[in-house]
N, C-alpha and C. Protein backbone atom coordinates (compact mmCIF):
# COMPACT_ATOMS: atom_id res chain seq x y z
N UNK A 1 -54.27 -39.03 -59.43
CA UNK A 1 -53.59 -39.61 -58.28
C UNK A 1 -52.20 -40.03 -58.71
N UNK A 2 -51.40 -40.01 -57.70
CA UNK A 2 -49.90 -39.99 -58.17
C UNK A 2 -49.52 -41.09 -57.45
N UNK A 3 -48.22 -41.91 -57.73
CA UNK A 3 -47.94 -43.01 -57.17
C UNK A 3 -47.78 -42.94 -56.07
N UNK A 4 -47.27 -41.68 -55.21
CA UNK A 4 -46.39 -41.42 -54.13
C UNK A 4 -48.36 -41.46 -53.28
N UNK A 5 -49.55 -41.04 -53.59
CA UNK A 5 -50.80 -40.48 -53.56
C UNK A 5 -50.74 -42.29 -52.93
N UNK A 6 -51.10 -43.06 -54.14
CA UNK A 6 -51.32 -44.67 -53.99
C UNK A 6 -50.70 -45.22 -52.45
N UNK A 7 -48.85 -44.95 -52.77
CA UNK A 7 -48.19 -45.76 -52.20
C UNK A 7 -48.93 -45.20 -50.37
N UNK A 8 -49.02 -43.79 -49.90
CA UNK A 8 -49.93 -43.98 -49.00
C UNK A 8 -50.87 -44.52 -48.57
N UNK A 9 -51.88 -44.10 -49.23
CA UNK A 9 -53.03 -44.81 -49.20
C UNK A 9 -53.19 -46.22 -49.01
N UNK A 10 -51.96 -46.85 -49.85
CA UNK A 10 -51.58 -48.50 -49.56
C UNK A 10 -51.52 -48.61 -47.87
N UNK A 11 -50.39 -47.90 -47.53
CA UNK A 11 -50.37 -47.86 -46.41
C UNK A 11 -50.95 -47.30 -45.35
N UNK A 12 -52.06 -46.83 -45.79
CA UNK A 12 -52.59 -46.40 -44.60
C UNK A 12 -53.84 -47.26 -44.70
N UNK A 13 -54.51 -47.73 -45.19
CA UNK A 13 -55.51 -48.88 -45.63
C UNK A 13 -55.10 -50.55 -44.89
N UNK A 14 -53.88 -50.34 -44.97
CA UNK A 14 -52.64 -52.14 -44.53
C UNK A 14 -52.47 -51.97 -43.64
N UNK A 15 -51.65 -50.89 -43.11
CA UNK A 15 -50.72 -50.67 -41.84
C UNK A 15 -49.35 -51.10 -42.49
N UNK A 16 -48.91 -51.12 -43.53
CA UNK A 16 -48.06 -51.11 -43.82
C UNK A 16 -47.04 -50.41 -44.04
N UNK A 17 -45.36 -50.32 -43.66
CA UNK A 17 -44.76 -49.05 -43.66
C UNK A 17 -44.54 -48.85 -45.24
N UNK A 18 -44.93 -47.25 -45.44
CA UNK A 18 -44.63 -46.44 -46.77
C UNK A 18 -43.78 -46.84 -47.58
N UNK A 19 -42.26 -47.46 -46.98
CA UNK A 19 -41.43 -48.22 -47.74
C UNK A 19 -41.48 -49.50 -48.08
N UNK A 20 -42.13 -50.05 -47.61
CA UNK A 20 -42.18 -51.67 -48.30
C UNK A 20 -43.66 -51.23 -49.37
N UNK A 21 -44.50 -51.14 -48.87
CA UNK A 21 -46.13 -50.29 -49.75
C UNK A 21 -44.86 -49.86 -50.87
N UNK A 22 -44.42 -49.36 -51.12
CA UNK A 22 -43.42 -48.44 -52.36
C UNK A 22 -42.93 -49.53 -53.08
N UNK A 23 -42.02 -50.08 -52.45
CA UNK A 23 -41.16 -51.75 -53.19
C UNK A 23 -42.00 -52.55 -53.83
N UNK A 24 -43.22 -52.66 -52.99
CA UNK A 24 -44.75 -53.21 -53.37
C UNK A 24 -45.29 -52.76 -55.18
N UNK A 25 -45.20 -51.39 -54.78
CA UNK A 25 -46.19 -50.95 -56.09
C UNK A 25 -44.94 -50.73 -57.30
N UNK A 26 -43.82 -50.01 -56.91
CA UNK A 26 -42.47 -50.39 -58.15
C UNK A 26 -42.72 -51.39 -58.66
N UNK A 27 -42.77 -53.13 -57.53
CA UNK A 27 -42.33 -54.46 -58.58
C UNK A 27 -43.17 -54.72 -59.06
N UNK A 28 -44.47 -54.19 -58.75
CA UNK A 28 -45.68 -54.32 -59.21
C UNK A 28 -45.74 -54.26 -61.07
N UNK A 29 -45.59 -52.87 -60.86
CA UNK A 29 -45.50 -51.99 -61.90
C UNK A 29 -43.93 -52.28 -62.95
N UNK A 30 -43.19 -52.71 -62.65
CA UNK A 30 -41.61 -53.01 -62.97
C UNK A 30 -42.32 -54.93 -63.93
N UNK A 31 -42.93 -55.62 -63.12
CA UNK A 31 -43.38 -57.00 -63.85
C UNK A 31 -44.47 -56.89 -64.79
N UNK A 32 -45.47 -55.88 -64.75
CA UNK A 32 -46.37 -55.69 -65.75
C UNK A 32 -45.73 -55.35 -66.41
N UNK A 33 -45.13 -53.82 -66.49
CA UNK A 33 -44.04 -53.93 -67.99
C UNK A 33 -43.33 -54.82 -68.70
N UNK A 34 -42.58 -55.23 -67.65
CA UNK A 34 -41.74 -57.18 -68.43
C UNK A 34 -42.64 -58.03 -68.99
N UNK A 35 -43.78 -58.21 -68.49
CA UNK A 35 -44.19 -59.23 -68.88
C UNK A 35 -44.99 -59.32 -70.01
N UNK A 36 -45.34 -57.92 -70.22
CA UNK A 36 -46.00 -57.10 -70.95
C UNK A 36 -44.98 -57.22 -72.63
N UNK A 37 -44.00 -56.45 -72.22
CA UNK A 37 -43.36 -56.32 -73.41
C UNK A 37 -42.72 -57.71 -73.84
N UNK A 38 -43.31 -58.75 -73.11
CA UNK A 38 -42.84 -60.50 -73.67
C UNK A 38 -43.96 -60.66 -74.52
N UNK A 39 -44.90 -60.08 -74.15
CA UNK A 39 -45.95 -60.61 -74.51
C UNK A 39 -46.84 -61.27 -74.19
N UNK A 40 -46.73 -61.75 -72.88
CA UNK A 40 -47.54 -62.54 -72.12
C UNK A 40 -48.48 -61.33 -71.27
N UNK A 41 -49.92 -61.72 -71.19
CA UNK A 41 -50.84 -60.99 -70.59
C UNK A 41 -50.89 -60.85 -69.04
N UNK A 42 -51.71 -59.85 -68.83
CA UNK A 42 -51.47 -60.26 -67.03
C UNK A 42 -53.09 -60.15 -66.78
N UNK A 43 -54.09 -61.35 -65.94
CA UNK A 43 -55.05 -61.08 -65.79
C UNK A 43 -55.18 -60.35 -63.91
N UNK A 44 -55.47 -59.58 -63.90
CA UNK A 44 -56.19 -59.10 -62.50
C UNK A 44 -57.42 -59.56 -62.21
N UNK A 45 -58.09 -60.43 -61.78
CA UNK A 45 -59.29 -60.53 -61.72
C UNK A 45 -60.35 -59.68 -60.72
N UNK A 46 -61.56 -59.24 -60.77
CA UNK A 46 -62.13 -57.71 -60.65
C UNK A 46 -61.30 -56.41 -61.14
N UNK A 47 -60.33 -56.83 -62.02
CA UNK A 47 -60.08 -55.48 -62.17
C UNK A 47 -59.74 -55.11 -63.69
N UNK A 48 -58.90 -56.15 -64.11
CA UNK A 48 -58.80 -55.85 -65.67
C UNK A 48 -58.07 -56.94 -66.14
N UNK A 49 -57.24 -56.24 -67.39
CA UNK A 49 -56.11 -57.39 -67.99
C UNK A 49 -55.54 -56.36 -68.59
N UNK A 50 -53.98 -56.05 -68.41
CA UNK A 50 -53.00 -55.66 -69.61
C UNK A 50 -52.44 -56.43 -70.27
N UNK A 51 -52.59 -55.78 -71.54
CA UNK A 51 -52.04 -56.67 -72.40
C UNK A 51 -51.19 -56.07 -73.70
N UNK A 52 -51.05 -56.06 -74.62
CA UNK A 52 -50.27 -55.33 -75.66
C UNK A 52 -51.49 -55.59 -77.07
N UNK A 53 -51.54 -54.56 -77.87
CA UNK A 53 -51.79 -54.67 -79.03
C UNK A 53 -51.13 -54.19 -79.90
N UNK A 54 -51.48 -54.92 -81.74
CA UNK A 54 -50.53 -54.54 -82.81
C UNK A 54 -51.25 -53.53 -83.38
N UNK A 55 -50.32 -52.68 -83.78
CA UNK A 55 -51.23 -51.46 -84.57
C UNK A 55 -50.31 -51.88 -85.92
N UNK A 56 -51.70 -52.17 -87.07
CA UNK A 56 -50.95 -52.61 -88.06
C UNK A 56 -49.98 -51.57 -89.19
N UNK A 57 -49.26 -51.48 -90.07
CA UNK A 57 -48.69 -50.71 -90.68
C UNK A 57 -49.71 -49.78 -91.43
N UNK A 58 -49.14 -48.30 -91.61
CA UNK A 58 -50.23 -47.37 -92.19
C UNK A 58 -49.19 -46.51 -92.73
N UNK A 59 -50.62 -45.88 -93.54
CA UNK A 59 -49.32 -44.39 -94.00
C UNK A 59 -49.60 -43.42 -93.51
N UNK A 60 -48.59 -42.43 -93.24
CA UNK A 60 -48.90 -41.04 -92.30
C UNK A 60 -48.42 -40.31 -93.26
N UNK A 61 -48.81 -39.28 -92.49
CA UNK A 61 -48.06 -37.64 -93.18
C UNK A 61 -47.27 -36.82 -92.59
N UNK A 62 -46.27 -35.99 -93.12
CA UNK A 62 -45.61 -35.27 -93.01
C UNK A 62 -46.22 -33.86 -92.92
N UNK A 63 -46.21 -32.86 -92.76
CA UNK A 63 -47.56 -32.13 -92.75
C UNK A 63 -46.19 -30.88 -93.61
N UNK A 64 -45.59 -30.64 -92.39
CA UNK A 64 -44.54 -29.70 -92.82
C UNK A 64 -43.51 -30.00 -94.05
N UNK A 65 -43.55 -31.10 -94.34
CA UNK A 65 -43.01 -31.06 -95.78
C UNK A 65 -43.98 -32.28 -96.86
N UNK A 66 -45.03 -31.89 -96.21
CA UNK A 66 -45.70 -32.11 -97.31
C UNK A 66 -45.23 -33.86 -97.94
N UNK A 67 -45.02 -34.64 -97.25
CA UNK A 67 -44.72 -35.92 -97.48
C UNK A 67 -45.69 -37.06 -96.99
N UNK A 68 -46.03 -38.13 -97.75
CA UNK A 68 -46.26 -39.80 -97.22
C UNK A 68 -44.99 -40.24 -96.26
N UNK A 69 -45.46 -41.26 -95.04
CA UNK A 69 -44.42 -41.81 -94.91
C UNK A 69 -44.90 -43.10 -94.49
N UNK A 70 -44.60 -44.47 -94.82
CA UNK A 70 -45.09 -45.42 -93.99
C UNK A 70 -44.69 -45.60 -92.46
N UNK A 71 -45.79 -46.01 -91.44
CA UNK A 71 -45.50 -46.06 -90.11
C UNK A 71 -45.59 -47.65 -90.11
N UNK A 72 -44.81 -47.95 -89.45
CA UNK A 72 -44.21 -49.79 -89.24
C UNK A 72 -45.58 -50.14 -88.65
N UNK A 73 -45.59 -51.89 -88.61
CA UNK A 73 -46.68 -52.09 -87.66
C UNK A 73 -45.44 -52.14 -86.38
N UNK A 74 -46.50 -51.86 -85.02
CA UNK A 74 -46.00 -51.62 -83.51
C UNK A 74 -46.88 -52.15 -82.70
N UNK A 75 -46.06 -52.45 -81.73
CA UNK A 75 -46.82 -52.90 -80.38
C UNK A 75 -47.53 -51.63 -79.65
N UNK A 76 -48.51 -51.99 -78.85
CA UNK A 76 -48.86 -50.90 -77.93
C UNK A 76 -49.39 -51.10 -76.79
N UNK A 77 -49.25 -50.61 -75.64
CA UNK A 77 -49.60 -51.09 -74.54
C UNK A 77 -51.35 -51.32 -74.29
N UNK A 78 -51.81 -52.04 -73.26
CA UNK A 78 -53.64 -52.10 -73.70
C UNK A 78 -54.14 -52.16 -72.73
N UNK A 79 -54.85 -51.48 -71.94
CA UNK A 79 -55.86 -52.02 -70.69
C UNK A 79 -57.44 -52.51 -70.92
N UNK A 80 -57.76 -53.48 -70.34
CA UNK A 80 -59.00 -53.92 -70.77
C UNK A 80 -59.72 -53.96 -69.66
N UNK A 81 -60.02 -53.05 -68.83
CA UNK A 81 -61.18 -52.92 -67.46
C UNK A 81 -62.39 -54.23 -67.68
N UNK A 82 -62.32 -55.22 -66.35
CA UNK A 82 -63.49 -55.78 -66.18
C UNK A 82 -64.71 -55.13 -66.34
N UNK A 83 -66.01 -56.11 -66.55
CA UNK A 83 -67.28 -55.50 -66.60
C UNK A 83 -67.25 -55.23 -65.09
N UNK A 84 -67.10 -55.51 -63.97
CA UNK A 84 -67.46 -54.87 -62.74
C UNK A 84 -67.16 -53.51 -62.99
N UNK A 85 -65.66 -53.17 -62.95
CA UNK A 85 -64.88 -51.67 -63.43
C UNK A 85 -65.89 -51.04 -64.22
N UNK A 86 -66.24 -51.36 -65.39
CA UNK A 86 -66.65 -50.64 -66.59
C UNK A 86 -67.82 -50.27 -65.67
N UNK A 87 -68.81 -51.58 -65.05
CA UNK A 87 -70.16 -50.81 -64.55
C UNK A 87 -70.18 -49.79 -63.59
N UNK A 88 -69.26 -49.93 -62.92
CA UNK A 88 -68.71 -48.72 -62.08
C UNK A 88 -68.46 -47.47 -62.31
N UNK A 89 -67.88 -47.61 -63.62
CA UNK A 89 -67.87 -46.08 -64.29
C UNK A 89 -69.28 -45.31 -64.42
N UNK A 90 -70.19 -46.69 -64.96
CA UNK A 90 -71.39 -45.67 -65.50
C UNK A 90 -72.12 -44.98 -64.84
């Protein structure tokens, strides 16, 4: 499903016009990233939590020249689906 897929569906579920539903799911999506890359978590309740994790420093390889290289530790983005979600899947 594609955003443009969502941003309907928003609106046709609300009655809301397609363009505000749109502004809707951008700032949506525009503050999880910010808030995200602060570091601060975002809880959804029934639905999940994003959050960031550290992937600690490692060594990789070079394949094509045959090299070690160390990879830094990094942030990474994280979704953590509620148990409702998860039971839903099964």
């Amino acid at each position: 499903m594609t955003k443009a897929e969502i941003v309907a569906e928003i609106s046709r579920q609300t009655g809301v016009e397609r363009e505000k539903a749109l502004r809707v799911v951008e700032a949506l999506m525009v503050i999880i990233k910010d808030k995200t890359a602060e570091g601060e978590d975002i809880f959804l309740r029934g639905f999940g939590t994003f959050t960031t994790k550290t992937r600690a420093a490692k060594v990789g390889r070079l394949i094509k020249e045959n090299k070690s290289v160390i990879v830094p530790e990094h942030k990474i983005p994280y979704f953590k689906p509620c148990e409702d979600y998860k039971a839903q899947l099964a």
